[in-house]
Protein backbone atom coordinates (compact mmCIF):
# COMPACT_ATOMS: atom_id res chain seq x y z
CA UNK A 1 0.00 0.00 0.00
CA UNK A 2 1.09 3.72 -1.14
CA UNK A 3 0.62 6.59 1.58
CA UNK A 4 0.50 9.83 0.30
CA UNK A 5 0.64 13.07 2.31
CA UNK A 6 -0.22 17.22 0.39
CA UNK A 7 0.55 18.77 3.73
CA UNK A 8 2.30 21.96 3.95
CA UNK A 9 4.85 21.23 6.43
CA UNK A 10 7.99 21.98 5.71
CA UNK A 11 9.65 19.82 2.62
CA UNK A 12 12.71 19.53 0.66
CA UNK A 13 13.24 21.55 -1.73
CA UNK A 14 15.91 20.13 -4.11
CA UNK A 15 14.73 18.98 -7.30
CA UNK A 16 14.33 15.68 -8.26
CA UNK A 17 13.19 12.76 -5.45
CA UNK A 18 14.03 13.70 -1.87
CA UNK A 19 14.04 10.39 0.43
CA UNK A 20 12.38 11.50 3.69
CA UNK A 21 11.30 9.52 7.16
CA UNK A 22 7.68 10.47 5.97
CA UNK A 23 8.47 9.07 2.40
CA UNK A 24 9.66 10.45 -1.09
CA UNK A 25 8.84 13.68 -1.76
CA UNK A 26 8.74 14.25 -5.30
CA UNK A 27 10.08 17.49 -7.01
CA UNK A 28 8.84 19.51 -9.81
CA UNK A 29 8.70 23.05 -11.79
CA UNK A 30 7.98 22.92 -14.97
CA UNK A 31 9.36 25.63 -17.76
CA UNK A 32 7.22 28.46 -18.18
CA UNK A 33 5.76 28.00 -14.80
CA UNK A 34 3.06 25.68 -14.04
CA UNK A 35 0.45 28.02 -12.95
CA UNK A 36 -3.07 26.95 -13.19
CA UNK A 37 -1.62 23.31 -14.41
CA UNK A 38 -2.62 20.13 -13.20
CA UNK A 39 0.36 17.68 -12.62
CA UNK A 40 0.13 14.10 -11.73
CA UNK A 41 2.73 11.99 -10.12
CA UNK A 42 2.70 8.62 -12.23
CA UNK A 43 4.32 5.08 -12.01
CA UNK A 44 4.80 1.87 -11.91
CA UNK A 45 3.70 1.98 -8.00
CA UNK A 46 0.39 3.21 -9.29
CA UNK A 47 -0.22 1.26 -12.28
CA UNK A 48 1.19 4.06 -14.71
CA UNK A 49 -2.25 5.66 -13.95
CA UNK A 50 -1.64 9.50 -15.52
CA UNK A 51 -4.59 11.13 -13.75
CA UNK A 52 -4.95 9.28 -10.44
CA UNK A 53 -6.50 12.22 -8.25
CA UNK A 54 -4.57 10.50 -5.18
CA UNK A 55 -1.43 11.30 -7.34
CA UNK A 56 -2.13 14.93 -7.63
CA UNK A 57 0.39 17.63 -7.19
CA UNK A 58 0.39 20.47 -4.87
CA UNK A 59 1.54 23.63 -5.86
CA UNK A 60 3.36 26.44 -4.22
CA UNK A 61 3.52 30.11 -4.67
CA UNK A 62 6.39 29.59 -6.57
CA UNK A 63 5.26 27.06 -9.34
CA UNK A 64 6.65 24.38 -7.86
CA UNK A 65 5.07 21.26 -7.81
CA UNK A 66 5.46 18.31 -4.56
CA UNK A 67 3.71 15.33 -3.53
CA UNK A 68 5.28 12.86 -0.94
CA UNK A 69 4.66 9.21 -1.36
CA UNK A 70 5.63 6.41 1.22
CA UNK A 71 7.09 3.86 -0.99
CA UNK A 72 8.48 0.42 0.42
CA UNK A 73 12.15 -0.57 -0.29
CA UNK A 74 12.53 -1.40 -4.00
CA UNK A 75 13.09 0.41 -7.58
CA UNK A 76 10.57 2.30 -9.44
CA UNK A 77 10.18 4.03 -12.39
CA UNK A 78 7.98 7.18 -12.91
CA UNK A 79 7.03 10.22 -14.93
CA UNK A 80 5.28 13.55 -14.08
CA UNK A 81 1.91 13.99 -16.41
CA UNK A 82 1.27 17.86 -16.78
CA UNK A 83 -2.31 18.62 -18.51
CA UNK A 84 -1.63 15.17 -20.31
CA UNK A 85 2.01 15.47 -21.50
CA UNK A 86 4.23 13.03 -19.97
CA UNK A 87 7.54 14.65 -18.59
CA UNK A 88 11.00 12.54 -17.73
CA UNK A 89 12.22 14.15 -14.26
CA UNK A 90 15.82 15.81 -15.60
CA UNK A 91 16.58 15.68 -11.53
CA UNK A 92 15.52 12.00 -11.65
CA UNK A 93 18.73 9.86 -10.13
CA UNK A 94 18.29 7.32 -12.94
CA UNK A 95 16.48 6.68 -15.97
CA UNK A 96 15.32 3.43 -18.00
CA UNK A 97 13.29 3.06 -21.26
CA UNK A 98 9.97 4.01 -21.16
CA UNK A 99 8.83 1.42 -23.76
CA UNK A 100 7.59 4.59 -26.45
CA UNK A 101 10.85 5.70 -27.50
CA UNK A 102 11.33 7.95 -24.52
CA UNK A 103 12.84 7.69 -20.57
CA UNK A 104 11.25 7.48 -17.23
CA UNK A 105 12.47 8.97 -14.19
CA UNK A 106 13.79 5.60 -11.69
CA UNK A 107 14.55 5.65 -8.73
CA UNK A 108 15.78 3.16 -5.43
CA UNK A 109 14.06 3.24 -2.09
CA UNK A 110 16.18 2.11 0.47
């Protein structure tokens, strides 16, 4: 089972995957600003699902973009999906082939 948490306590704020005692908190500003956007969180921990309302983003005043996720030890892969377009993490700590000519973000939870 997948906790997620859209509180506003205080969060990393590096980009890319931040491992946390409360889980991974996942990263994200997309060019141009992502104002009025709706970004999903998708992967293979939630069936690749692009518009899983549990998976939704939070944003910031800044146009940043987090969700944390408790994730059990393992490797996953994952993209963010903004208003449909899939987007490869470039702060992602790994990538593998997405299957469609493209890369997915991947990642190991320790």
């Amino acid at each position: 089972m997948v906790a997620l948490r859209r509180d506003t306590a205080k969060r990393p704020s590096a980009p890319g995957p931040n491992q946390t005692p409360d889980g991974v908190v996942f990263n994200f500003k997309p060019d141009g600003g992502g104002k009025g956007k709706k970004i999903f969180l998708a992967g293979n921990f939630n069936d690749w699902k692009p518009d899983n309302p549990q998976y939704l983003m939070t944003a910031d005043a800044g146009g940043a973009y987090t969700i944390t996720v408790k994730l059990p030890p393992g490797t996953y892969q994952y993209k963010f999906v903004a208003d449909g377009q899939w987007i490869k993490d470039p702060y992602s700590p790994g990538d593998a082939p997405d299957g469609f000519g493209g890369r997915n973000g991947k990642l190991d939870v320790k």
